[in-house]
PDB file of N, CA and C in Angstrom:
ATOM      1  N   UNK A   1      -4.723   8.491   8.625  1.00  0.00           N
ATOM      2  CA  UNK A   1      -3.734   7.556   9.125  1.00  0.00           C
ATOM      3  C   UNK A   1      -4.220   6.111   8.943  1.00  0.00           C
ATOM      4  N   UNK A   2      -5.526   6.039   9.528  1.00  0.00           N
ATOM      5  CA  UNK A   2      -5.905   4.682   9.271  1.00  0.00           C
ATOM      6  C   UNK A   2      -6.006   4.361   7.660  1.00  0.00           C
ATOM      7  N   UNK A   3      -6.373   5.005   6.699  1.00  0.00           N
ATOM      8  CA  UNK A   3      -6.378   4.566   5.222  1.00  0.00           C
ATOM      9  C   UNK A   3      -4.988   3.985   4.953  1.00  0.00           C
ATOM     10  N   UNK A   4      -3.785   4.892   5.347  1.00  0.00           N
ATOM     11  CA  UNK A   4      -2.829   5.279   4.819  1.00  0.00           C
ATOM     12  C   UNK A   4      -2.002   3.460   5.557  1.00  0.00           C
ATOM     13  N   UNK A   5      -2.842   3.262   6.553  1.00  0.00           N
ATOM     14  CA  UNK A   5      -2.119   1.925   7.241  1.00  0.00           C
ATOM     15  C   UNK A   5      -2.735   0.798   6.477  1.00  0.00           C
ATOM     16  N   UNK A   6      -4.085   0.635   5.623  1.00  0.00           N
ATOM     17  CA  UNK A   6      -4.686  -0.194   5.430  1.00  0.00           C
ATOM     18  C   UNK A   6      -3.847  -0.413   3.994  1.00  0.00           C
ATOM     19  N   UNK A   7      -3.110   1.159   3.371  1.00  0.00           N
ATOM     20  CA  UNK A   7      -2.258   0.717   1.910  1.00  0.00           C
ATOM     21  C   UNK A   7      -1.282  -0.053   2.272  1.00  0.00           C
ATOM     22  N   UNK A   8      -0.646   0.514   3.647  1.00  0.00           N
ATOM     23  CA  UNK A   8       0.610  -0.287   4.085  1.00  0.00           C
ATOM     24  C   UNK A   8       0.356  -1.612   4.262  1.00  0.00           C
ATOM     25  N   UNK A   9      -0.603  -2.119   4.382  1.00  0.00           N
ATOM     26  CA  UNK A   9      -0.952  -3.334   4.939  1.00  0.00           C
ATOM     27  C   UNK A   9      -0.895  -4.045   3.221  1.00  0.00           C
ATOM     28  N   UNK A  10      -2.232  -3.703   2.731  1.00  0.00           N
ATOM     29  CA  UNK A  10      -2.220  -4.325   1.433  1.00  0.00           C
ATOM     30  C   UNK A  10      -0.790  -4.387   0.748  1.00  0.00           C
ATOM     31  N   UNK A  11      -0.145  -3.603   0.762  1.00  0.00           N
ATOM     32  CA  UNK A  11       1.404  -4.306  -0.157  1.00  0.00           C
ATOM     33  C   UNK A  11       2.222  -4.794   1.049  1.00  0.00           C
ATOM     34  N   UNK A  12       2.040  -5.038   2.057  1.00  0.00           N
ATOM     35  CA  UNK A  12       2.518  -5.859   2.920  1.00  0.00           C
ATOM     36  C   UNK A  12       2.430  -7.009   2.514  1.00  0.00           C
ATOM     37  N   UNK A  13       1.193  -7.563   1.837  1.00  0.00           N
ATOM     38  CA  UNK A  13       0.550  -8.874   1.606  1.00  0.00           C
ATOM     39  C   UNK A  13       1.180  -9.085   0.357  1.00  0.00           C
ATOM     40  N   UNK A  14       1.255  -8.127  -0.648  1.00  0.00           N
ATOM     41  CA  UNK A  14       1.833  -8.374  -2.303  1.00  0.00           C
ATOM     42  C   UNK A  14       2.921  -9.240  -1.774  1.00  0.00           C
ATOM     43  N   UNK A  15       3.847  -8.396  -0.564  1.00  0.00           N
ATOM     44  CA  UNK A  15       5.266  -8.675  -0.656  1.00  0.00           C
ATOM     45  C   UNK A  15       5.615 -10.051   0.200  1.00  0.00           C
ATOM     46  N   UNK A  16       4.491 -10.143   0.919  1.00  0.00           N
ATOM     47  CA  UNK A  16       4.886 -11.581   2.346  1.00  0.00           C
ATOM     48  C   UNK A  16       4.059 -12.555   1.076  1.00  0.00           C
ATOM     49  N   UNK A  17       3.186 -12.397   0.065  1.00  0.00           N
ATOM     50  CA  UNK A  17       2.978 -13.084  -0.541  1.00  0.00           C
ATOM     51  C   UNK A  17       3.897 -14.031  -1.980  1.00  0.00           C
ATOM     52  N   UNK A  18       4.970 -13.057  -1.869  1.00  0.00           N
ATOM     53  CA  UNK A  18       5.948 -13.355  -2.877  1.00  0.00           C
ATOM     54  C   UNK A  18       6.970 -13.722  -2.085  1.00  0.00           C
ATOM     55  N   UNK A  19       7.162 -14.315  -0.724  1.00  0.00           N
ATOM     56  CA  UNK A  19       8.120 -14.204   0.060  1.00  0.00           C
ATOM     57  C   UNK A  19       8.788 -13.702   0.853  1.00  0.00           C
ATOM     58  N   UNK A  20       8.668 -12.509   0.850  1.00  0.00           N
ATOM     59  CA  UNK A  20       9.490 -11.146   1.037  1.00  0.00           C
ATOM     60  C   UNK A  20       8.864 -10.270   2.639  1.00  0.00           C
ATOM     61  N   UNK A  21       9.326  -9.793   2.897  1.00  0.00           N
ATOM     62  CA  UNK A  21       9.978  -8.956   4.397  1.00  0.00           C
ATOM     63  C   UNK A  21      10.501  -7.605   4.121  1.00  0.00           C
ATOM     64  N   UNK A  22       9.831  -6.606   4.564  1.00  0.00           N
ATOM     65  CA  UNK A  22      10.816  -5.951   4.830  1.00  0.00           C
ATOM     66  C   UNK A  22      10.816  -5.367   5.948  1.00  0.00           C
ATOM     67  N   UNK A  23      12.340  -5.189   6.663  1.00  0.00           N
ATOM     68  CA  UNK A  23      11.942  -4.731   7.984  1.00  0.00           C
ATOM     69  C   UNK A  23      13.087  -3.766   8.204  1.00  0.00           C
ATOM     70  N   UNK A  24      13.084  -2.855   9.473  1.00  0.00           N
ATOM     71  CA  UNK A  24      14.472  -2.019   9.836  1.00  0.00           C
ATOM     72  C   UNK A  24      14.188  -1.091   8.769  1.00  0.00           C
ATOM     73  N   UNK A  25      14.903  -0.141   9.436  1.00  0.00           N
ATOM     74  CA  UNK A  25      14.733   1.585   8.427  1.00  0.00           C
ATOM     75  C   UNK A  25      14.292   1.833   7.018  1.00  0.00           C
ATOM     76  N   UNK A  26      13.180   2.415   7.190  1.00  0.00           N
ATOM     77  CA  UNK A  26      12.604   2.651   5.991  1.00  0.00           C
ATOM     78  C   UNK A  26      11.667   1.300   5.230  1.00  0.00           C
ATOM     79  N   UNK A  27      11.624   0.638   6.494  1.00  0.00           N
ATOM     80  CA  UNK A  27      10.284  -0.890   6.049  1.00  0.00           C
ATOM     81  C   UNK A  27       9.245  -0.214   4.995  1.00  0.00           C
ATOM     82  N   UNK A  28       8.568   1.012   5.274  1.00  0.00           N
ATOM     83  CA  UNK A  28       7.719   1.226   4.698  1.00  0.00           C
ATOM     84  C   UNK A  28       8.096   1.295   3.378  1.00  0.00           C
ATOM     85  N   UNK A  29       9.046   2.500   2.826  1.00  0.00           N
ATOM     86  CA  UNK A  29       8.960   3.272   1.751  1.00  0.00           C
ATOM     87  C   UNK A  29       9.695   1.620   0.505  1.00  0.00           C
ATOM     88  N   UNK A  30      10.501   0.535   1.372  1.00  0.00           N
ATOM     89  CA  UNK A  30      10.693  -0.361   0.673  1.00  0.00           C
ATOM     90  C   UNK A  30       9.407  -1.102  -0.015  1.00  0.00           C
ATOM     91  N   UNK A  31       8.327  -1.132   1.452  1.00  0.00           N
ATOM     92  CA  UNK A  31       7.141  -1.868   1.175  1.00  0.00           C
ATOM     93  C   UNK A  31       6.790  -1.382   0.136  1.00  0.00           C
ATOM     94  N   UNK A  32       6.561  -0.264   0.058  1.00  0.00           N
ATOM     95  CA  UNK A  32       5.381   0.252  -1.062  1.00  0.00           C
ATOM     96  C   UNK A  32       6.564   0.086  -2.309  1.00  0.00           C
ATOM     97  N   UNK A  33       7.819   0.529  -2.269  1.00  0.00           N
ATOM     98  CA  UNK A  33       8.472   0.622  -4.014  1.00  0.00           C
ATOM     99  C   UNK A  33       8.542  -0.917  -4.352  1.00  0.00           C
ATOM    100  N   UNK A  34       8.404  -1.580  -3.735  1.00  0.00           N
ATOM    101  CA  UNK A  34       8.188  -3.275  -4.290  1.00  0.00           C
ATOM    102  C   UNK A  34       7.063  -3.536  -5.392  1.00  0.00           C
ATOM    103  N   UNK A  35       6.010  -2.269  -5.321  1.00  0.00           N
ATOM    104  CA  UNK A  35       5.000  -3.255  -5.989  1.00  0.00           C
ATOM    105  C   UNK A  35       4.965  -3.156  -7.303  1.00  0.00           C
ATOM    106  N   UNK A  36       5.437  -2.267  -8.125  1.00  0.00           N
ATOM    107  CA  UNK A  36       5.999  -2.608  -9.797  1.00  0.00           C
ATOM    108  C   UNK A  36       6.865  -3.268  -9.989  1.00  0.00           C
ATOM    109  N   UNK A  37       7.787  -4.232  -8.732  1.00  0.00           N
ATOM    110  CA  UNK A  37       8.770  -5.459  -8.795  1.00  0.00           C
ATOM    111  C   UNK A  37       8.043  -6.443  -8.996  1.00  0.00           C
ATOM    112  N   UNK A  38       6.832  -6.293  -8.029  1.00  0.00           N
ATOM    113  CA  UNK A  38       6.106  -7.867  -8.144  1.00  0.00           C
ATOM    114  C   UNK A  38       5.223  -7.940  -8.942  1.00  0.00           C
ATOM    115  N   UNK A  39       4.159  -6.328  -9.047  1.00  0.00           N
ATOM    116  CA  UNK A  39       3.005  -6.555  -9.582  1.00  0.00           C
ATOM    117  C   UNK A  39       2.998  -5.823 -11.040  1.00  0.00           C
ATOM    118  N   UNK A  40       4.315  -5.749 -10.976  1.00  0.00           N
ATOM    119  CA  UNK A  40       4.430  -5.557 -13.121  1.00  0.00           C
ATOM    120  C   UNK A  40       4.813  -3.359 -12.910  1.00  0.00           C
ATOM    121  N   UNK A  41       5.110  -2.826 -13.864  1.00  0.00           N
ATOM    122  CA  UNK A  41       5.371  -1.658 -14.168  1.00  0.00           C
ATOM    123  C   UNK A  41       3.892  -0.823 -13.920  1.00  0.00           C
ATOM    124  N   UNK A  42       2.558  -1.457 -14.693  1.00  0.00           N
ATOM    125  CA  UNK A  42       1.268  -0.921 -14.372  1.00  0.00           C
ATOM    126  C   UNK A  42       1.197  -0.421 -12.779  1.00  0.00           C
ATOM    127  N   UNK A  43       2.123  -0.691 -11.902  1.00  0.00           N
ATOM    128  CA  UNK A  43       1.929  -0.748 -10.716  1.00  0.00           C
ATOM    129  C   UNK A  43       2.138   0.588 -10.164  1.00  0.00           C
ATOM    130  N   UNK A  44       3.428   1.160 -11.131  1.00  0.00           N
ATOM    131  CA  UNK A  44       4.406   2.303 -11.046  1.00  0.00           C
ATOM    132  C   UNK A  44       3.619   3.496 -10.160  1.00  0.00           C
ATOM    133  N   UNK A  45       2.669   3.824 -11.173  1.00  0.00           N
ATOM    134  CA  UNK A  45       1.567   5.150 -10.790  1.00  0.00           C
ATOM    135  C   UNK A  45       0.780   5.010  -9.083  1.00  0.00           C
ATOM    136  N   UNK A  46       0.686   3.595  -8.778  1.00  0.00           N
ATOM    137  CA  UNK A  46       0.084   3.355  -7.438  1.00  0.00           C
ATOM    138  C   UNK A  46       1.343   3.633  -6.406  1.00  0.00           C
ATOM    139  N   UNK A  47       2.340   2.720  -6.753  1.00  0.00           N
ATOM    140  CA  UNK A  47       3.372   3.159  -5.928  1.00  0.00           C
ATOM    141  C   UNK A  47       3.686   4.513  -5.873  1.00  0.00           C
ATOM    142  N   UNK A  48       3.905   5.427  -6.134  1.00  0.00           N
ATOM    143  CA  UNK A  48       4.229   6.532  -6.378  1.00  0.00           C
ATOM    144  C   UNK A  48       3.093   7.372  -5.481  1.00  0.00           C
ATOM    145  N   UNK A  49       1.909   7.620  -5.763  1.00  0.00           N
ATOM    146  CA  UNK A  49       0.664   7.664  -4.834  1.00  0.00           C
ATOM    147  C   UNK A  49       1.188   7.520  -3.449  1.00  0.00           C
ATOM    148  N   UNK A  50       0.849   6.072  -3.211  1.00  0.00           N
ATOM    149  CA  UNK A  50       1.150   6.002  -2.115  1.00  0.00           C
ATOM    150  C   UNK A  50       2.927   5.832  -0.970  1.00  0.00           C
ATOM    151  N   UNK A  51       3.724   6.184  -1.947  1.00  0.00           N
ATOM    152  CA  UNK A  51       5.009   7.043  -1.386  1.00  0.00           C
ATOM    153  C   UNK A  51       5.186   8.662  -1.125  1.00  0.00           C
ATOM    154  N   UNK A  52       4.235   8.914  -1.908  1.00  0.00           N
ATOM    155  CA  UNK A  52       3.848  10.218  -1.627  1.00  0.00           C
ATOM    156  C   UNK A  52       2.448  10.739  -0.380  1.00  0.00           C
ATOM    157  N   UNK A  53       2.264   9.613  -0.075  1.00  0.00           N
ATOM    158  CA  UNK A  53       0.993   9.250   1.249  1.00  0.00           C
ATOM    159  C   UNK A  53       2.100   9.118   2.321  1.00  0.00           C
ATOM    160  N   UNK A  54       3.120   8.726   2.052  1.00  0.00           N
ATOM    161  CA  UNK A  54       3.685   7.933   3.239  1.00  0.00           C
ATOM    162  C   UNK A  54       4.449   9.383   3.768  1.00  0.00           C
ATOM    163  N   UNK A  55       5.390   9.853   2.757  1.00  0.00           N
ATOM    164  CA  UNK A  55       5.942  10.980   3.095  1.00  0.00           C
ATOM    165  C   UNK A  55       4.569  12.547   3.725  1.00  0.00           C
ATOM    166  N   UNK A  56       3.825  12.172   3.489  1.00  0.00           N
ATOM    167  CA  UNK A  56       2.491  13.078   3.894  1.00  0.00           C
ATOM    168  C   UNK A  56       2.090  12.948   4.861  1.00  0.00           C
ATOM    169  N   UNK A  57       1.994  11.516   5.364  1.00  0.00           N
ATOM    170  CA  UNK A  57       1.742  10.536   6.608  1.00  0.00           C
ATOM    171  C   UNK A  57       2.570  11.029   7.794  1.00  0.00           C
ATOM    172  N   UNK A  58       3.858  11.026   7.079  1.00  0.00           N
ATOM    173  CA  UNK A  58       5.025  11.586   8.100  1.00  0.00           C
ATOM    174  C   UNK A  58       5.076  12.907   8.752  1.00  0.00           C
ATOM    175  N   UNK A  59       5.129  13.961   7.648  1.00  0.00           N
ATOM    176  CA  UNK A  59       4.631  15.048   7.947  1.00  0.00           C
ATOM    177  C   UNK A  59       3.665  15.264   9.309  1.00  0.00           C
ATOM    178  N   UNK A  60       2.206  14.868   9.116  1.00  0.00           N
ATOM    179  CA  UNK A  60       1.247  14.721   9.498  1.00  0.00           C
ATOM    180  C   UNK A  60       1.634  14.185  11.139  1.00  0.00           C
ATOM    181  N   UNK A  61       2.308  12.906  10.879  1.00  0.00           N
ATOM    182  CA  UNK A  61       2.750  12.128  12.091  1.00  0.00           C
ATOM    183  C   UNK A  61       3.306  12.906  13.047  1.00  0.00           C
ATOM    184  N   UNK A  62       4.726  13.262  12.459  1.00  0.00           N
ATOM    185  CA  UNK A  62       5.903  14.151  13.447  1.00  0.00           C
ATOM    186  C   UNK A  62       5.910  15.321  13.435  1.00  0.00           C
ATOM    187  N   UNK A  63       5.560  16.035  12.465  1.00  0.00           N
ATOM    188  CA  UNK A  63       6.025  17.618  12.453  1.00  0.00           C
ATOM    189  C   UNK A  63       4.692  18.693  12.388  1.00  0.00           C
ATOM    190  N   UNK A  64       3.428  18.362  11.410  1.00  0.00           N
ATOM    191  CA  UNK A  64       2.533  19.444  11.705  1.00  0.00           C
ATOM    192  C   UNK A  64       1.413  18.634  11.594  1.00  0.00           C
ATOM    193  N   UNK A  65       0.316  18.476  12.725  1.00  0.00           N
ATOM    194  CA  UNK A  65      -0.989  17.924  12.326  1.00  0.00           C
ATOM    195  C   UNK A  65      -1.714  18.663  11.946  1.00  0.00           C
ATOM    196  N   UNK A  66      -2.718  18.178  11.339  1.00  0.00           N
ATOM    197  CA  UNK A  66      -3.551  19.112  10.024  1.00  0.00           C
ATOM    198  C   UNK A  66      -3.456  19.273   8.284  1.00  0.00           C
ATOM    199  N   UNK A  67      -2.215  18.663   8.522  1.00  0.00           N
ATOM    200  CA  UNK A  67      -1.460  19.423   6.949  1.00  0.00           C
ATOM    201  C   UNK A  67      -2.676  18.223   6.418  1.00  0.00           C
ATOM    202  N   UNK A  68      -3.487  17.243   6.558  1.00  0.00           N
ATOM    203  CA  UNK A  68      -3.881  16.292   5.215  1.00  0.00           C
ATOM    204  C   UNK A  68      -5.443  16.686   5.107  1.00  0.00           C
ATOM    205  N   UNK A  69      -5.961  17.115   4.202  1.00  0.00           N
ATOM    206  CA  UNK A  69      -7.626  17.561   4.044  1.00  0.00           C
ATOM    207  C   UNK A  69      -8.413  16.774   3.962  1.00  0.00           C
ATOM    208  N   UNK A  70      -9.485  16.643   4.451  1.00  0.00           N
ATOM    209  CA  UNK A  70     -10.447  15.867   4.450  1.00  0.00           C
ATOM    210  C   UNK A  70     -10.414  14.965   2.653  1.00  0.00           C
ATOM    211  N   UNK A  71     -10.515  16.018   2.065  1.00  0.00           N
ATOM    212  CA  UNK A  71     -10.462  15.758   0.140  1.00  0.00           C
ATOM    213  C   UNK A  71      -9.407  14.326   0.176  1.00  0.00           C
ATOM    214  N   UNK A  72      -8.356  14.908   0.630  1.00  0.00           N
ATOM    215  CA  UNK A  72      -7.206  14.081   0.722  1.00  0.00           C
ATOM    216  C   UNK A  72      -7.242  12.577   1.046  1.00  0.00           C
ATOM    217  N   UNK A  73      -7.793  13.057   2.323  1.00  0.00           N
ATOM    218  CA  UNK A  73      -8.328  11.664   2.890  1.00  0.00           C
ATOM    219  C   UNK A  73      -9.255  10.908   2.288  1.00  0.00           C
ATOM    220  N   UNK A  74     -10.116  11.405   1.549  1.00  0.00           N
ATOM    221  CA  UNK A  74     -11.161  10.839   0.821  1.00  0.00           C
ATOM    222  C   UNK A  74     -10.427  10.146  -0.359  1.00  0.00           C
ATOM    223  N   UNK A  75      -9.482  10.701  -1.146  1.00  0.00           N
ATOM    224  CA  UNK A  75      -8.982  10.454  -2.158  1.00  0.00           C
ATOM    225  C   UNK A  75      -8.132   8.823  -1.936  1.00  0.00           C
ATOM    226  N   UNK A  76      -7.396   9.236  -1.079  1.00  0.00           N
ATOM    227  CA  UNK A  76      -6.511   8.189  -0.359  1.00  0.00           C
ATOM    228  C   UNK A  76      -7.603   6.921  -0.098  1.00  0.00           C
ATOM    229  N   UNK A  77      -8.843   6.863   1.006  1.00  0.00           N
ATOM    230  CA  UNK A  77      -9.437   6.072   0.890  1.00  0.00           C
ATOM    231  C   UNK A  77     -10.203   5.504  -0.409  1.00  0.00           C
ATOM    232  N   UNK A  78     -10.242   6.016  -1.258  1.00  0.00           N
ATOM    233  CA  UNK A  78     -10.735   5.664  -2.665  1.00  0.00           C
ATOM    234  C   UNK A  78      -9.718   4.502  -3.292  1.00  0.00           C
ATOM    235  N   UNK A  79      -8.807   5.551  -2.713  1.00  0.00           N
ATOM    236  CA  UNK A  79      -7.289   4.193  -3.993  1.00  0.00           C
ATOM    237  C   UNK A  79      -7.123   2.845  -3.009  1.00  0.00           C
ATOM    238  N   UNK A  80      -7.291   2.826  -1.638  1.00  0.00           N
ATOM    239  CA  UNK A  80      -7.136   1.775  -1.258  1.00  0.00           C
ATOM    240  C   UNK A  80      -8.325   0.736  -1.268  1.00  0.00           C
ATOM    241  N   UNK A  81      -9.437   1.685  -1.993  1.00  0.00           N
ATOM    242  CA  UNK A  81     -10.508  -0.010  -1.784  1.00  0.00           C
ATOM    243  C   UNK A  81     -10.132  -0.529  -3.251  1.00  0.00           C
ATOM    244  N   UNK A  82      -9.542   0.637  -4.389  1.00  0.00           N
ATOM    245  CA  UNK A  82      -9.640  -0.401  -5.824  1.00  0.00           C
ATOM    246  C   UNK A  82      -8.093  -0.815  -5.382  1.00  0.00           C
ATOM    247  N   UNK A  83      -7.073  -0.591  -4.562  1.00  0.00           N
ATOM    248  CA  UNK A  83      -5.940  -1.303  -4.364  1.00  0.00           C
ATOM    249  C   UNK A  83      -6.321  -2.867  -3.535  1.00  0.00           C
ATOM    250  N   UNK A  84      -7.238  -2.877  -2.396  1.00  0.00           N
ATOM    251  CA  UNK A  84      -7.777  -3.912  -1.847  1.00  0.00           C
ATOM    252  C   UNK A  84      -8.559  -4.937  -3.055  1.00  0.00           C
ATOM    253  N   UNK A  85      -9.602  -4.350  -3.828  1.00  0.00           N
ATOM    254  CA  UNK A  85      -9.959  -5.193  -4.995  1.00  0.00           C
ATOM    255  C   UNK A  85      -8.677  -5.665  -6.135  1.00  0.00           C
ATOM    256  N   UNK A  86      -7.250  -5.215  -6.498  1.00  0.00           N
ATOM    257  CA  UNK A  86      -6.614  -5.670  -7.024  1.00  0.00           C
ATOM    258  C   UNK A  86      -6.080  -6.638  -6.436  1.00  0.00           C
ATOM    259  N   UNK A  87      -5.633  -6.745  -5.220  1.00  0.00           N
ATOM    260  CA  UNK A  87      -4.863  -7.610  -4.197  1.00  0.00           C
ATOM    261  C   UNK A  87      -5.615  -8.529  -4.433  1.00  0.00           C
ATOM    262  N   UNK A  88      -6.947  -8.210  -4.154  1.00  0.00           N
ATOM    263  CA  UNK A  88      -7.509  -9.801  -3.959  1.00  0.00           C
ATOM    264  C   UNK A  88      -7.400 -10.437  -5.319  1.00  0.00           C
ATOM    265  N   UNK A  89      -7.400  -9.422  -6.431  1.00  0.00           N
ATOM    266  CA  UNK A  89      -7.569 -10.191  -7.830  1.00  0.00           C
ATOM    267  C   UNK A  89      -6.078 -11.055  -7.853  1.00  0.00           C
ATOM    268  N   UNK A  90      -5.096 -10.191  -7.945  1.00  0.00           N
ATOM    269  CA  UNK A  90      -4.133 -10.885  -7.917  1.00  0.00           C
ATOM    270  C   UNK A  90      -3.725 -12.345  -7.229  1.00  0.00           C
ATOM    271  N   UNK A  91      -4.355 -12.331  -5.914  1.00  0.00           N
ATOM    272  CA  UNK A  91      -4.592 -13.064  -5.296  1.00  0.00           C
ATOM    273  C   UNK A  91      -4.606 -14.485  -5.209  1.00  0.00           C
ATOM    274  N   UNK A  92      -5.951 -14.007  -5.919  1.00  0.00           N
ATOM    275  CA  UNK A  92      -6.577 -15.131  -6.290  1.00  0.00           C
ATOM    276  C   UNK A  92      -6.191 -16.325  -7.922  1.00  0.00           C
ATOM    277  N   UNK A  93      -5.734 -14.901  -8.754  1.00  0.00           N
ATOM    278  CA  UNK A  93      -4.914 -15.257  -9.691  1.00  0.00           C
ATOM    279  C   UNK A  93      -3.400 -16.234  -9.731  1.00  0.00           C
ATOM    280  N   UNK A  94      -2.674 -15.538  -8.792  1.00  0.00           N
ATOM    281  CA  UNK A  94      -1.237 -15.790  -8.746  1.00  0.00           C
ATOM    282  C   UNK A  94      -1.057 -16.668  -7.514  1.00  0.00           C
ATOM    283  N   UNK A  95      -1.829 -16.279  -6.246  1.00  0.00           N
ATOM    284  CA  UNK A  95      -1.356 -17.174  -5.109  1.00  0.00           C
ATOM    285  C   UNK A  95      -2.590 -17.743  -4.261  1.00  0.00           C
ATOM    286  N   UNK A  96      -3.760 -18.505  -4.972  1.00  0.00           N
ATOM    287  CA  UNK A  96      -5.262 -18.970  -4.748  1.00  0.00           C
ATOM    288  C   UNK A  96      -4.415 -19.502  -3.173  1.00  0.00           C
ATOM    289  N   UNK A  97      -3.867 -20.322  -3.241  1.00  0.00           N
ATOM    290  CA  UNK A  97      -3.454 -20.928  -1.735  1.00  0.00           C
ATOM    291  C   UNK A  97      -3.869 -20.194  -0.556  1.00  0.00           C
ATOM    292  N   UNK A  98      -3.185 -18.810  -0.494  1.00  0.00           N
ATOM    293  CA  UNK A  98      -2.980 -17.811   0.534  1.00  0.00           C
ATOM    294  C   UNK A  98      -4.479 -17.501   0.885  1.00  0.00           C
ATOM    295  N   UNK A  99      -5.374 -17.770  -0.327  1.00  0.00           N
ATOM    296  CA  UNK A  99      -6.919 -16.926   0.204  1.00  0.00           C
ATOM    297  C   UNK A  99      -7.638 -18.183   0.991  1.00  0.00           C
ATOM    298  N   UNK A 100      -8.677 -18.054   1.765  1.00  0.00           N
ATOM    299  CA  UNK A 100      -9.735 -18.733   2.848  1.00  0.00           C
ATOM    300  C   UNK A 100     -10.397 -19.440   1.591  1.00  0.00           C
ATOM    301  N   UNK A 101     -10.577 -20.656   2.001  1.00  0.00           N
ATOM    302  CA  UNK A 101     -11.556 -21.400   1.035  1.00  0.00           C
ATOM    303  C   UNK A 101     -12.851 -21.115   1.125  1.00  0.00           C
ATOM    304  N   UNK A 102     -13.083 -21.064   0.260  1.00  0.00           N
ATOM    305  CA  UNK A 102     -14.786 -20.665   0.236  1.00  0.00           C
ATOM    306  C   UNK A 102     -15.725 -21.672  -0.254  1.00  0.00           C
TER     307      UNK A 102
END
């Protein structure tokens, strides 16, 4: 759950970084299909991943705990640290403003 919030978070940022909001039914599954809008088609395969996390998430959430395997979880935390290292690339690329001066 916590990985799966830290993806939600990171394209939270793609999208409040391009302007954008989304809120009211289905915030999430908008959040995440945004990011081959903003961050190009290459994006496609991540989104997809993690819409398929979210619907897993849900599962997990409301109807049966257990269903996600440790593997799973591992996997999931894997894509969000090279998703966290793209964000920042992008970041730093497209919207230097938004990052802490260093």
């Amino acid at each position: 759950m916590t990985a799966y919030s830290a993806a939600l978070a990171l394209a939270a940022i793609v999208l409040h970084a391009h302007g954008y909001r989304a809120v009211g039914f289905a915030h999430r599954s908008t959040t995440i299909q945004t990011l081959p809008v903003i961050l190009g088609p290459e994006a496609q395969t991540r989104a997809d991943y993690l819409d398929n996390c979210r619907t897993r998430r849900n599962i997990a959430n409301y109807d049966r705990a257990g269903t996600i395997s440790e593997i799973e979880a591992a996997e999931l935390l894997a894509e969000v640290t090279a998703f966290r290292t793209d964000v920042l690339e992008w970041l730093r690329r497209d919207h230097p403003a938004l990052l802490p001066s260093q």
